[in-house]
Protein backbone atom coordinates (compact mmCIF):
# COMPACT_ATOMS: atom_id res chain seq x y z
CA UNK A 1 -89.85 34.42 40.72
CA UNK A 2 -88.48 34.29 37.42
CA UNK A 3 -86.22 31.64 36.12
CA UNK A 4 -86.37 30.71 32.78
CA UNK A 5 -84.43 28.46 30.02
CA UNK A 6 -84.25 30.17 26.35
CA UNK A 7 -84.39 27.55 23.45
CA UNK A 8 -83.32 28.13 19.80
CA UNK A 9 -81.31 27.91 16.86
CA UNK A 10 -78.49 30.50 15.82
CA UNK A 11 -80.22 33.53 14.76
CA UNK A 12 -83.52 32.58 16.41
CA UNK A 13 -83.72 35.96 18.81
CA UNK A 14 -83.00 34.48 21.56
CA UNK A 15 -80.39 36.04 22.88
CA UNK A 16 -82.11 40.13 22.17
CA UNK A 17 -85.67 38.61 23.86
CA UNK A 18 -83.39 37.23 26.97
CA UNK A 19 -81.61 40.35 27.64
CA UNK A 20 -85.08 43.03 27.50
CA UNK A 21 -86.64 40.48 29.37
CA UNK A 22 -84.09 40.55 31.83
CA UNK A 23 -84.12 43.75 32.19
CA UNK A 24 -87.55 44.45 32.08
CA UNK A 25 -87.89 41.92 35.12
CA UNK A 26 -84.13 42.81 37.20
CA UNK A 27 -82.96 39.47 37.11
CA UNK A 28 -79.53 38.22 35.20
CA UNK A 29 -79.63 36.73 31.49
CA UNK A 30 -76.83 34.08 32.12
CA UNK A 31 -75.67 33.03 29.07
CA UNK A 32 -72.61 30.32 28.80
CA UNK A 33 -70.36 31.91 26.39
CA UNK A 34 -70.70 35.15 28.63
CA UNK A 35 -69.48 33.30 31.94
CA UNK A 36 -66.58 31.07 30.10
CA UNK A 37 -65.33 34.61 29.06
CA UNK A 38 -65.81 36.64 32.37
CA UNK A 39 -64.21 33.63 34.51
CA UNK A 40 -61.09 33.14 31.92
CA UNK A 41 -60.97 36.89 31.94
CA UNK A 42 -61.54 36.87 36.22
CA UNK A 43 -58.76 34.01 36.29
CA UNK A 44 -60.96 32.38 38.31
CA UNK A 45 -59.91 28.59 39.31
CA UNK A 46 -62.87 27.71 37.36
CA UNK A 47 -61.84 30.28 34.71
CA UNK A 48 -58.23 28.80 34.56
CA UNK A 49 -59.63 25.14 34.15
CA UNK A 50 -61.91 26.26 31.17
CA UNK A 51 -58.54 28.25 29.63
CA UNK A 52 -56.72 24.84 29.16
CA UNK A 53 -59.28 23.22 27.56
CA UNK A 54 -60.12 26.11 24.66
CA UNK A 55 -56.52 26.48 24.48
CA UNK A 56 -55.92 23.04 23.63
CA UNK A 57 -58.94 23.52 21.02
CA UNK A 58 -61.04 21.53 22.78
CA UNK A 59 -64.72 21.65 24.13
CA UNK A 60 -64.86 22.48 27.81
CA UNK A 61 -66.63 19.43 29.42
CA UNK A 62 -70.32 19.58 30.65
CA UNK A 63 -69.35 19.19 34.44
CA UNK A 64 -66.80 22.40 34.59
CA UNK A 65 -69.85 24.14 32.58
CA UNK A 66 -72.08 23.12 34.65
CA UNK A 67 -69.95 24.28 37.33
CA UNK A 68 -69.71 27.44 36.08
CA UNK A 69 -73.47 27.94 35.98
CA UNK A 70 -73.88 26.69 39.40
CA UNK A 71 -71.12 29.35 40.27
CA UNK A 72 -73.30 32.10 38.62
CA UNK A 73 -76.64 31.24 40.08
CA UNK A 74 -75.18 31.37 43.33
CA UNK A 75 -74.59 35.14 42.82
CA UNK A 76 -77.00 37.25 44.63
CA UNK A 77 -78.40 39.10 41.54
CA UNK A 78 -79.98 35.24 40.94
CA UNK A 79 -81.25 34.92 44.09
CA UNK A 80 -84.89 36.89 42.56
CA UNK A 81 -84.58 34.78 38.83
CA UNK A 82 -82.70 33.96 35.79
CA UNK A 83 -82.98 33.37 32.14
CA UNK A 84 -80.56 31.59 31.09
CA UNK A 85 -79.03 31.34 26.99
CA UNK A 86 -77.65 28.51 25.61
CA UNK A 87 -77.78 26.40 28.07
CA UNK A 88 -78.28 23.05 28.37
CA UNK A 89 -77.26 22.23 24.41
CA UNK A 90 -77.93 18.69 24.91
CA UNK A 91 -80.17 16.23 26.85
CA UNK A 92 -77.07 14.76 29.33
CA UNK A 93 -76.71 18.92 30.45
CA UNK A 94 -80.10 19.21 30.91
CA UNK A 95 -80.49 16.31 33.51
CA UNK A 96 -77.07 17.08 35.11
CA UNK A 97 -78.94 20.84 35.59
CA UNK A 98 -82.23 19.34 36.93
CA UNK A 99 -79.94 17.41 39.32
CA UNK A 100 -78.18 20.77 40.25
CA UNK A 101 -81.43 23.27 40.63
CA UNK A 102 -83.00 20.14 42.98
CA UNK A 103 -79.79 20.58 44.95
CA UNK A 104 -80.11 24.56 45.30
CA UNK A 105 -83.80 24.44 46.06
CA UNK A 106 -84.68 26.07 42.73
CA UNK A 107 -86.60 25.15 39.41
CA UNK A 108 -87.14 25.85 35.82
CA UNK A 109 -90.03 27.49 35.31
CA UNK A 110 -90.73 27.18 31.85
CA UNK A 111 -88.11 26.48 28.96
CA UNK A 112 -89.00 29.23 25.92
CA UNK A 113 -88.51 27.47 22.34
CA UNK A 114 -87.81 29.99 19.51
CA UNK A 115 -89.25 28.51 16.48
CA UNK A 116 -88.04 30.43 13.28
CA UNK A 117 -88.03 28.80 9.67
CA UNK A 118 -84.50 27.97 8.32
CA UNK A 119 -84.69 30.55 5.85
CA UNK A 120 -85.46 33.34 7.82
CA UNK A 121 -82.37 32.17 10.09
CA UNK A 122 -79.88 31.92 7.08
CA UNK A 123 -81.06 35.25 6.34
CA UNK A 124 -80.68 36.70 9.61
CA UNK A 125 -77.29 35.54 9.94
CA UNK A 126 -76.02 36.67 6.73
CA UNK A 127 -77.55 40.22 7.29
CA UNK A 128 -74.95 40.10 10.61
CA UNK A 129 -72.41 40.02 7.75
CA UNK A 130 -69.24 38.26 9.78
CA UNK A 131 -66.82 36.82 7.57
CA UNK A 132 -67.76 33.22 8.93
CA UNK A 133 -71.19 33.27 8.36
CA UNK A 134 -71.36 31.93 4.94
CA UNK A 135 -74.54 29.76 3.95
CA UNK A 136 -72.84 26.35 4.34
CA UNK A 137 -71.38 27.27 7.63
CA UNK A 138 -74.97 28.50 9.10
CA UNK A 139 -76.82 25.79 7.92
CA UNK A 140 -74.04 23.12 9.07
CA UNK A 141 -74.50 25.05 12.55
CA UNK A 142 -78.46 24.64 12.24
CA UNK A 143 -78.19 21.53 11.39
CA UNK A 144 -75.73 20.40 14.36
CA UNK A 145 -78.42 22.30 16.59
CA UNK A 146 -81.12 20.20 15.04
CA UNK A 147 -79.17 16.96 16.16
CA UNK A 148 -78.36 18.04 19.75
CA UNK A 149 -81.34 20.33 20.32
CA UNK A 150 -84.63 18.24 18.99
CA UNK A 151 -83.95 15.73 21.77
CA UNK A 152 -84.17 18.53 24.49
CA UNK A 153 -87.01 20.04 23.45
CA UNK A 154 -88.81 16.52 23.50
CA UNK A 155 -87.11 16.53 27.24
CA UNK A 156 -88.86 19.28 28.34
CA UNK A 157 -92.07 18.88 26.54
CA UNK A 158 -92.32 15.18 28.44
CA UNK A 159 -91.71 17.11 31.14
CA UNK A 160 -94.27 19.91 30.81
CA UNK A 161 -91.89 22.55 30.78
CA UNK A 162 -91.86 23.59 27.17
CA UNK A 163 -93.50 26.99 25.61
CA UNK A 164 -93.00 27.61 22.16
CA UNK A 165 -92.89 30.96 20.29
CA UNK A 166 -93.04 31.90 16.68
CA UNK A 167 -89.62 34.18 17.11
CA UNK A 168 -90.85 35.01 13.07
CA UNK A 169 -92.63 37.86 14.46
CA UNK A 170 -92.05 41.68 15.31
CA UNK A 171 -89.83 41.66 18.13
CA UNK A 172 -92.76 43.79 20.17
CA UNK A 173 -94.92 40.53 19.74
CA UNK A 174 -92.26 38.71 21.12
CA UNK A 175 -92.17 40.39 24.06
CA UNK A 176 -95.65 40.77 24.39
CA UNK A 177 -95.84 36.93 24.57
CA UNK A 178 -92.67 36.30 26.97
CA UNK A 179 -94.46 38.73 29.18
CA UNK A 180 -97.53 36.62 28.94
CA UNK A 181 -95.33 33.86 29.65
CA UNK A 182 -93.92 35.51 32.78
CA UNK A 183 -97.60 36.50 34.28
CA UNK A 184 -99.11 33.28 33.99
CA UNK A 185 -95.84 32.22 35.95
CA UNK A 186 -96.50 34.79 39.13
CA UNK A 187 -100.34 34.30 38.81
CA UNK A 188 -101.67 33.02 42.15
């Protein structure tokens, strides 16, 4: 059983590695942005909640995210793993996710840490060429993930959880190591 947590900054790979793994293995890549915009698009009651808040501007709070992932792992296309993409983004989601896996019976088995050098990301991002990524937005978004991130990965490495990966590498090495990652999981 698969269930992973994907780690990294904007532009770090994380996103492309979580979907071929996921599909390599048949188990969902859950990623938040993805299931804020299917349950606002579902109208779910969870959906509708989330709607006031973004159109209000504001952030949606940790406990309606956090009930939206526990709404998503309860579908039966979890029930065999996950990986799931940007999520937690700070330390207080990460506990308030430990508490919620404990209460479903499931856990983390390793959180993947995509470790890219700055440059390479502020290159990365202005290859995607949208109009917002200009260098002093992308590294004002790094460094806002360096403030809420580097005390989760220290969470996780205390906890014996964390992997790291040099994402600076052909994507085929990538996946060569997340598969790695994934066997020394199902070992015996």
């Amino acid at each position: 059983m698969v269930r992973l947590i994907f780690l990294g900054a904007p532009g770090a790979g994380k996103g492309t590695q979580a979907q071929t793994l996921a599909q390599r293995q048949h188990i969902p890549h859950i990623s938040t942005g993805d299931i804020l915009r299917q349950a606002v698009a579902q109208q779910t009651e969870l959906g509708q909640k989330a709607q006031a808040y973004m159109d209000q501007g504001e952030l949606v709070p940790d406990q309606l995210i956090l009930d939206l992932v526990q709404e998503r792992l309860k579908q039966s296309d979890a029930a065999a793993g996950w990986i799931l993409d940007g999520f937690p983004r700070t330390v207080t989601q990460a506990t308030f996710l430990d508490e919620l896996l404990l209460r479903m019976s499931q856990i983390c088995n390793y959180v993947v840490n995509f470790e890219v050098p700055d440059d390479i990301l502020i290159g990365r991002l202005l290859g995607r060429g949208r109009k917002d990524d200009t260098e002093e937005v992308i590294r004002h978004r790094l460094d806002v993930y360096r403030q809420q991130t580097a005390p989760l990965i220290d969470f996780y490495r205390e906890r014996q959880q964390l992997v790291s990966i040099n994402g600076n590498q052909p994507i085929e090495q990538v996946n060569h190591q997340l598969d790695q990652i994934v066997q020394k999981n199902s070992a015996p």
